[in-house]
Protein backbone atom coordinates (compact mmCIF):
# COMPACT_ATOMS: atom_id res chain seq x y z
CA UNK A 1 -18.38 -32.25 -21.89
CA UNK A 2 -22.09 -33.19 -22.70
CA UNK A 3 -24.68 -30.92 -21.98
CA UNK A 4 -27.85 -31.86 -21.98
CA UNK A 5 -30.92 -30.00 -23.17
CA UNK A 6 -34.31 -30.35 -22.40
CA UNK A 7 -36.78 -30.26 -25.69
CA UNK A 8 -40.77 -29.76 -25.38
CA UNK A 9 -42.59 -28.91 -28.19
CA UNK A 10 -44.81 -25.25 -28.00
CA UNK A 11 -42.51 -25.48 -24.64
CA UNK A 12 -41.53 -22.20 -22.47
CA UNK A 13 -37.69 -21.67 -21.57
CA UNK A 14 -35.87 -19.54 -19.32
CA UNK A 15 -32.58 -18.33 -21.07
CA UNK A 16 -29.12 -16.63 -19.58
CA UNK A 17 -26.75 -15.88 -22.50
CA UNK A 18 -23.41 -14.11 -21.20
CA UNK A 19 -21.26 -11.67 -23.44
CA UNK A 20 -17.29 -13.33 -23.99
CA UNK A 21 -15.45 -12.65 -21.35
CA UNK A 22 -18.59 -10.69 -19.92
CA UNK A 23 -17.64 -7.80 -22.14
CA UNK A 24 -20.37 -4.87 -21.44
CA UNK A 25 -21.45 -4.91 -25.12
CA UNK A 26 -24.70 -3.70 -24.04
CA UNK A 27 -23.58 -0.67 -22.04
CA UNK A 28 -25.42 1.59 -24.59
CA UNK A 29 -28.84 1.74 -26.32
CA UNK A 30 -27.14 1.60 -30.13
CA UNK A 31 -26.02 -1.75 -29.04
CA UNK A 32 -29.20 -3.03 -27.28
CA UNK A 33 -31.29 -1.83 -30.40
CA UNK A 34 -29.58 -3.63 -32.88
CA UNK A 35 -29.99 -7.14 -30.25
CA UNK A 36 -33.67 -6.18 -30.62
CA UNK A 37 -33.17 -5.97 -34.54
CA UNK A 38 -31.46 -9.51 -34.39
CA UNK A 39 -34.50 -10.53 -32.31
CA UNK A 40 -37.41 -9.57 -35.18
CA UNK A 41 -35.24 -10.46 -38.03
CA UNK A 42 -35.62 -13.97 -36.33
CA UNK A 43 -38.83 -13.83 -35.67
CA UNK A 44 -39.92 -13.47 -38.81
CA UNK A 45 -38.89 -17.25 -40.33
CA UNK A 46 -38.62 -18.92 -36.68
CA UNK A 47 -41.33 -17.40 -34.31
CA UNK A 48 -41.58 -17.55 -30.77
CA UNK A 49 -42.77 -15.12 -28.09
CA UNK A 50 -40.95 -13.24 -25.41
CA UNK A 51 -42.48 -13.60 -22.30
CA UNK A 52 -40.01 -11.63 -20.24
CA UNK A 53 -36.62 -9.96 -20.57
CA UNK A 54 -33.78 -8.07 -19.10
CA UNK A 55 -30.81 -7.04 -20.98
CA UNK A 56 -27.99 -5.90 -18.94
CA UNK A 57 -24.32 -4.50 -19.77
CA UNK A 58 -22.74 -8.00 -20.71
CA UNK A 59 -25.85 -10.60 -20.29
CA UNK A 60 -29.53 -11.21 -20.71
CA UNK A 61 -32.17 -12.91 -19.58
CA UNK A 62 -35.20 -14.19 -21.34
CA UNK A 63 -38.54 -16.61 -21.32
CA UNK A 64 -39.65 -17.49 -24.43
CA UNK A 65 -42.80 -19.75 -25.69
CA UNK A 66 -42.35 -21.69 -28.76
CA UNK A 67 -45.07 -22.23 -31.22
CA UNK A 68 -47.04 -25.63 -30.94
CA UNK A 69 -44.71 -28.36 -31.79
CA UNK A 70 -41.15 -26.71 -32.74
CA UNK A 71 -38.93 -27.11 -30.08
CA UNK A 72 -35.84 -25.91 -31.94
CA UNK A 73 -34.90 -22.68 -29.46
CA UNK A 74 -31.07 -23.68 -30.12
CA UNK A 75 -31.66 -22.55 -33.94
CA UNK A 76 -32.87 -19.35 -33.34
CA UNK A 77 -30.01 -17.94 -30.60
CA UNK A 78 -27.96 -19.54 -33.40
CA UNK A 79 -29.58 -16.66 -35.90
CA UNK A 80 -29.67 -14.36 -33.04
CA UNK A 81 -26.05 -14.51 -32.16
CA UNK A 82 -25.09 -14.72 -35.46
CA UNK A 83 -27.21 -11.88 -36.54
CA UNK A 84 -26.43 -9.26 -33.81
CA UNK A 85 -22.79 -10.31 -34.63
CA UNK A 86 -22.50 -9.58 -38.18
CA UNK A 87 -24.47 -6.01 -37.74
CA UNK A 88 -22.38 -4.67 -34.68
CA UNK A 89 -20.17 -1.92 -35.87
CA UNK A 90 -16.47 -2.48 -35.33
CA UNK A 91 -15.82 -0.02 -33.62
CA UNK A 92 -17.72 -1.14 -30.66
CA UNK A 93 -15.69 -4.15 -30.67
CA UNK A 94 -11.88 -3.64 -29.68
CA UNK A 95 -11.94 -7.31 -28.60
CA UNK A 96 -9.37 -9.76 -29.39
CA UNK A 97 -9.81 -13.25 -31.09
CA UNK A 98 -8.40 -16.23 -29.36
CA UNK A 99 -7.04 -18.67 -31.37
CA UNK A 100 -9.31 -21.44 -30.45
CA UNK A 101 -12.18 -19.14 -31.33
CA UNK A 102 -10.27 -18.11 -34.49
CA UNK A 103 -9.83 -22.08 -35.41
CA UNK A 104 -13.34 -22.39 -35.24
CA UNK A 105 -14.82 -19.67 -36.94
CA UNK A 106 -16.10 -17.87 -34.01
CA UNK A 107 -16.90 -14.37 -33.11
CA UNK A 108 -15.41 -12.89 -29.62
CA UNK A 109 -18.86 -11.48 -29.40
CA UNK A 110 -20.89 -14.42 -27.12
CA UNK A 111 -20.11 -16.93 -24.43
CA UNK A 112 -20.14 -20.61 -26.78
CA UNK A 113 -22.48 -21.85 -24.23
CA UNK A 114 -25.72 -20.46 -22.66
CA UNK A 115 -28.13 -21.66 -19.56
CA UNK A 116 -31.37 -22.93 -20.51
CA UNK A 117 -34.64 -24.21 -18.22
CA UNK A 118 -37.76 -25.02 -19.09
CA UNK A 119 -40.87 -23.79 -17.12
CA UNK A 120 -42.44 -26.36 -15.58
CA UNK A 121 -45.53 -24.65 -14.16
CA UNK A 122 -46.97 -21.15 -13.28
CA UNK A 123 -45.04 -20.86 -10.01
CA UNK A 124 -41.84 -21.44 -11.68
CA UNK A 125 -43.02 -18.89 -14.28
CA UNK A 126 -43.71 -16.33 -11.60
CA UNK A 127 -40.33 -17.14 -10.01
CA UNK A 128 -38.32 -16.48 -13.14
CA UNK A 129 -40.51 -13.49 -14.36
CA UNK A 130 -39.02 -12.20 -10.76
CA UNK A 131 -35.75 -12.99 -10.93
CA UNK A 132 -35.46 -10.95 -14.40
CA UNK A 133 -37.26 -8.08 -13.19
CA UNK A 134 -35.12 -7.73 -10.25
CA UNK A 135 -31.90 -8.64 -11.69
CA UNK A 136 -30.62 -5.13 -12.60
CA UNK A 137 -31.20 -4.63 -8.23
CA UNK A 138 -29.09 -7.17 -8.09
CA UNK A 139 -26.37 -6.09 -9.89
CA UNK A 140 -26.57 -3.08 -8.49
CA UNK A 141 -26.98 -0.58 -11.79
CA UNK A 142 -30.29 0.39 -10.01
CA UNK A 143 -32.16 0.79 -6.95
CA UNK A 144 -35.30 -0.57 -7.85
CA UNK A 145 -36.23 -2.39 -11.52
CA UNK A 146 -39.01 -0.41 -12.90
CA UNK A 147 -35.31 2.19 -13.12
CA UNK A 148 -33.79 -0.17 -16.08
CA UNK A 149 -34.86 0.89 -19.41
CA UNK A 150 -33.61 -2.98 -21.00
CA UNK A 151 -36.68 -4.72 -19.13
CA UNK A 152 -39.90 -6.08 -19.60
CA UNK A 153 -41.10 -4.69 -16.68
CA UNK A 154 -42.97 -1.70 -17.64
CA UNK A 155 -44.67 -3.48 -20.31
CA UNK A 156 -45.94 -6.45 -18.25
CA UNK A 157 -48.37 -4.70 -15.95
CA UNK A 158 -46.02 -5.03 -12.84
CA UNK A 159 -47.56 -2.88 -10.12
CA UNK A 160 -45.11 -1.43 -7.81
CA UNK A 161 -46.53 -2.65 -4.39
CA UNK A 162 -45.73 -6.64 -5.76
CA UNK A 163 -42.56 -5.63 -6.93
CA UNK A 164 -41.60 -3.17 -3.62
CA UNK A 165 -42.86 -6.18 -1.42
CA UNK A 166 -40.16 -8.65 -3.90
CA UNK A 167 -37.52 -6.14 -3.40
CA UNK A 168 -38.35 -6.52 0.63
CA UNK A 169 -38.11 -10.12 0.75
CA UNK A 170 -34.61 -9.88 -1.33
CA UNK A 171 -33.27 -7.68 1.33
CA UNK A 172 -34.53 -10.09 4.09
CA UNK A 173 -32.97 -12.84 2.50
CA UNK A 174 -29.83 -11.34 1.71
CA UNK A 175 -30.00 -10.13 5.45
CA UNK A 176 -30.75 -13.67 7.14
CA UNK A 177 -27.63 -15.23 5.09
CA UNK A 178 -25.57 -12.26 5.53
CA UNK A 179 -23.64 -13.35 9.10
């Protein structure tokens, strides 16, 4: 299968990268703090920043920017993966190895693939910035998102009025497709 990515230079990129098997690796805050270690030991020879996140039990969601002409974002979830994969303690991995993953050298850690998009424009920004925040809601591991304690939420100046009157329209939606 061919998969085709989309490269811009200094570009910004909505991510979804899924746990194998959507194991809940990051069920615990041990877990999600060494992720965040993977993150900065990346950052530190391959920079970008994080726009937005959410990190939920067995997937995440991110926007990064890339600095001005590097459009390499499959390098760095390379390190990140790799990273968060060799520092995991065993014994929060009773996972088996299949042995096409074991033929090719991989861990049972991360989903081979991941979904990437680039933002286009401020109102696909906006869109995705929303779709993180509210994505714990969605799942239904809390009632509203300023609850999750894996989010970006809290730190990007969110008031709750925008994000009660997001939560609204969900419901709405959900309602007028719900027959």
């Amino acid at each position: 299968m061919n998969y085709r990515r989309n490269y811009v230079p200094g570009g910004t990129y909505f991510f979804t990268v899924v746990t194998c098997l959507r194991r809940k690796l990051f069920a615990n805050s041990q877990s999600v703090q060494i992720l965040r270690n993977a993150f900065h030991y990346v950052q530190q020879n391959h920079p970008f920043k994080v726009v937005s996140h959410v990190v939920l039990p067995d997937h995440l969601h991110m926007i990064w920017t890339l600095p001005e002409g590097d459009a390499d974002y499959p390098v760095r979830w390379r390190l990140i993966k790799g990273k968060f994969s060799r520092d995991i303690p065993s014994d929060f991995l009773d996972i088996p190895v299949s042995e096409s993953r074991k033929s090719r050298g991989e861990s049972p850690i991360w989903q081979r693939r991941y979904w990437e998009h680039t933002i286009r424009d401020e109102h696909d920004m906006e869109n995705h910035i929303n779709y993180i925040h509210l994505n714990p809601v969605k799942h239904g591991y809390v009632d509203h998102p300023f609850d999750w304690e894996f989010s970006s939420i809290n730190k990007q100046g969110k008031d709750r009025e925008s994000i009660r009157f997001l939560m609204e329209m969900r419901d709405f939606d959900l309602m007028e497709f719900d027959i």
